[in-house]
Protein backbone atom coordinates (compact mmCIF):
# COMPACT_ATOMS: atom_id res chain seq x y z
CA UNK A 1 0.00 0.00 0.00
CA UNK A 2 2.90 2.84 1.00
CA UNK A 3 6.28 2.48 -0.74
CA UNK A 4 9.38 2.43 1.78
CA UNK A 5 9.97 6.63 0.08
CA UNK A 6 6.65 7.67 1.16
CA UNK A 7 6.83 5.94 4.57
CA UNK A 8 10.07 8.40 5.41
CA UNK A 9 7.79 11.69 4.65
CA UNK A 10 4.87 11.07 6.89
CA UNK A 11 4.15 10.50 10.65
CA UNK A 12 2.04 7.47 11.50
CA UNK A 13 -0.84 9.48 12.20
CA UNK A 14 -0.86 11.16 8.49
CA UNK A 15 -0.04 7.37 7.13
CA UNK A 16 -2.92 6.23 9.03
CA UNK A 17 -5.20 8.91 7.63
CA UNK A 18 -3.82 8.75 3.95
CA UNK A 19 -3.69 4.91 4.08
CA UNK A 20 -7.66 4.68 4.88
CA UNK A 21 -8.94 7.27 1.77
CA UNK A 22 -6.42 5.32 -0.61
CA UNK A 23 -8.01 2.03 0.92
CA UNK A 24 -11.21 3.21 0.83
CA UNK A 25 -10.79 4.67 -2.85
CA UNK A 26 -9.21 1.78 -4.33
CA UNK A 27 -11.80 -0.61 -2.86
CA UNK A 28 -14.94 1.70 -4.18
CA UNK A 29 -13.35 1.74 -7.45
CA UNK A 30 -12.70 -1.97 -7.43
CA UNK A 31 -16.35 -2.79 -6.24
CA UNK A 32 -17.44 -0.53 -9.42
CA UNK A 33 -19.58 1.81 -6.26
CA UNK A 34 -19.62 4.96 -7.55
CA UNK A 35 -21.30 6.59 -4.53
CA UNK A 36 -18.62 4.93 -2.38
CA UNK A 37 -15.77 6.57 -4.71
CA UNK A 38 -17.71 9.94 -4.31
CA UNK A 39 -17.64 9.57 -0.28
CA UNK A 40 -13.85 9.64 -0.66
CA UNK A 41 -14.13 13.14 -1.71
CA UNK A 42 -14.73 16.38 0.23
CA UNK A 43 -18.10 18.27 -0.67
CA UNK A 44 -16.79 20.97 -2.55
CA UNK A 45 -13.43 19.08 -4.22
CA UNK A 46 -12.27 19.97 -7.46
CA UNK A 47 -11.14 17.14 -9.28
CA UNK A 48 -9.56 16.24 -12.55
CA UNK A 49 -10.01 12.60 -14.39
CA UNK A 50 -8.08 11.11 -16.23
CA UNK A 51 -9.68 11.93 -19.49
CA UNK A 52 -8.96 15.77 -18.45
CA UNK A 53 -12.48 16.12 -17.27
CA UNK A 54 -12.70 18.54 -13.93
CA UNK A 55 -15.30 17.97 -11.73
CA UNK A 56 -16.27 19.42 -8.65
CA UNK A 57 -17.73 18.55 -5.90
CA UNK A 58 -18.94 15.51 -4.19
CA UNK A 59 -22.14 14.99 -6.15
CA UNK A 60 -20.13 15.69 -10.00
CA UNK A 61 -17.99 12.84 -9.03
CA UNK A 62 -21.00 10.30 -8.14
CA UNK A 63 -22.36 11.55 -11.26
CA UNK A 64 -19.84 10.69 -13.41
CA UNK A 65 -18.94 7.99 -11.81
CA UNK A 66 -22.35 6.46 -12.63
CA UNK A 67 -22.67 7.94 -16.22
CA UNK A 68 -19.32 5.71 -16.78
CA UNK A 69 -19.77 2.70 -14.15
CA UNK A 70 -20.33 0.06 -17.02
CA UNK A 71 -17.77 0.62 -18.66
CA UNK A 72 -15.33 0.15 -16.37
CA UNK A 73 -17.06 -3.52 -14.91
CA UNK A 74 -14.23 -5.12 -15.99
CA UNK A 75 -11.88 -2.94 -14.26
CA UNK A 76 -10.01 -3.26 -11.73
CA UNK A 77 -6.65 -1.74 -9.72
CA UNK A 78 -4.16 -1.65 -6.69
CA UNK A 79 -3.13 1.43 -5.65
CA UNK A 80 0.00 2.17 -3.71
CA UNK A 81 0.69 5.86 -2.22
CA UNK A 82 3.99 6.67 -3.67
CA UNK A 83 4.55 10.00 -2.05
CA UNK A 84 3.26 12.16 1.32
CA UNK A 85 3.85 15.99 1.96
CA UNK A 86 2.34 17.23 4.50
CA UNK A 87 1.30 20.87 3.42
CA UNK A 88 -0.24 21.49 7.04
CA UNK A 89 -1.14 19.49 9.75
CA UNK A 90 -4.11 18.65 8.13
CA UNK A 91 -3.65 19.26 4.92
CA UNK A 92 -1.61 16.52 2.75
CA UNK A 93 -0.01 16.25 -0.54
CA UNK A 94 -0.40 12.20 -1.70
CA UNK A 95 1.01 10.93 -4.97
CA UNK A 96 -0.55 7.35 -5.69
CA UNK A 97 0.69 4.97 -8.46
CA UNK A 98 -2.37 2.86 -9.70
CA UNK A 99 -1.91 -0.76 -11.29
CA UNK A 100 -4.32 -2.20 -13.46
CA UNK A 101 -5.24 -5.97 -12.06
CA UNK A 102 -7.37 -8.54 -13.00
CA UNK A 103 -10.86 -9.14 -10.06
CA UNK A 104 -8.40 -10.88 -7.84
CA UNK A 105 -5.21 -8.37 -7.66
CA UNK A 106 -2.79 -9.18 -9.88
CA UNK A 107 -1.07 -7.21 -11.82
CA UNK A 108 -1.89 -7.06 -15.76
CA UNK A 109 -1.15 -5.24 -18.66
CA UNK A 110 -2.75 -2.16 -19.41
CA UNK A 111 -2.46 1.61 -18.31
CA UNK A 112 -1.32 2.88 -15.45
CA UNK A 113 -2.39 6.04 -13.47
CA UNK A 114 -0.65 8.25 -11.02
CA UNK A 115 -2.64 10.20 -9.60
CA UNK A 116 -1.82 13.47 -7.20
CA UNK A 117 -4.66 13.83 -4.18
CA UNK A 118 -4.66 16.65 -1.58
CA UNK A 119 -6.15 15.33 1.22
CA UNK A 120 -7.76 17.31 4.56
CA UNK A 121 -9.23 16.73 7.49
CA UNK A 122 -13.27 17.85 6.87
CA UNK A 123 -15.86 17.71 9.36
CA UNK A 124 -16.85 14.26 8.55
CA UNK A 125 -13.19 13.20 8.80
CA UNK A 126 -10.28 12.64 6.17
CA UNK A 127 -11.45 13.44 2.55
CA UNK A 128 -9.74 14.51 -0.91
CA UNK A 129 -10.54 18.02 -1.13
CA UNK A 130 -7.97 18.11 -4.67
CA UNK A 131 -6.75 15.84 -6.99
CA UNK A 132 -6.06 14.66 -10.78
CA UNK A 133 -5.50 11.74 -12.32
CA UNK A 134 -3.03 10.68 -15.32
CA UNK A 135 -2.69 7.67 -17.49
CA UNK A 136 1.08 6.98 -17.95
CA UNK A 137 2.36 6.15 -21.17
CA UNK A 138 3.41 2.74 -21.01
């Protein structure tokens, strides 16, 4: 889940935080839950797809996330945080490398993402208030 680099930037209480949103992203995406991958986000984020596409806020991202749920039923990925800044005590800078994977984990051929969240500590706890997505050329 957190590469030995990212470990050395964060305190356990930040990993702790950061390591629950990636969890909790990665398994909504993975479970094709669209509302789930919208929870992950902060009310009023701004966020930028992969496909270049900004959204914002909380109810965009369910939106799209249902207007594109069937295609992606066949898809699946692991995501591992790659990098942790903390900007402020509750504000954090998290660079995440996503692997495609097959329904059971492992690691296939296709694109990658990496992926650059800013993550804060809301009212209703630990949320990406920021973030976009990029497909790496493989």
């Amino acid at each position: 889940m957190m590469n030995e680099h990212a470990a050395s930037f964060a305190d356990s209480w930040h990993r702790n935080a950061v390591e629950q949103v990636v969890r909790s992203l990665e398994a909504a995406f993975n479970a094709h839950n669209p509302d789930a991958l919208a929870a992950c986000y902060s009310e009023n984020t701004v966020w930028t797809n992969a496909m270049g596409r900004r959204l914002l806020g909380r109810a965009a991202v369910a939106e799209f996330g249902h207007s594109v749920i069937s295609r992606l039923k066949d898809s699946y990925a692991r995501y591992e945080i790659a990098s942790i800044v903390a900007l402020r005590p509750d504000l954090l800078a998290v660079g995440v490398d996503q692997t495609p994977t097959d329904a059971d984990g492992i690691a296939i051929d296709g694109g990658h993402g990496a992926a650059l969240y800013v993550i804060g500590l809301e009212i209703d706890g630990w949320r990406i208030v920021a973030g976009q997505n990029t497909i790496v050329a493989s």
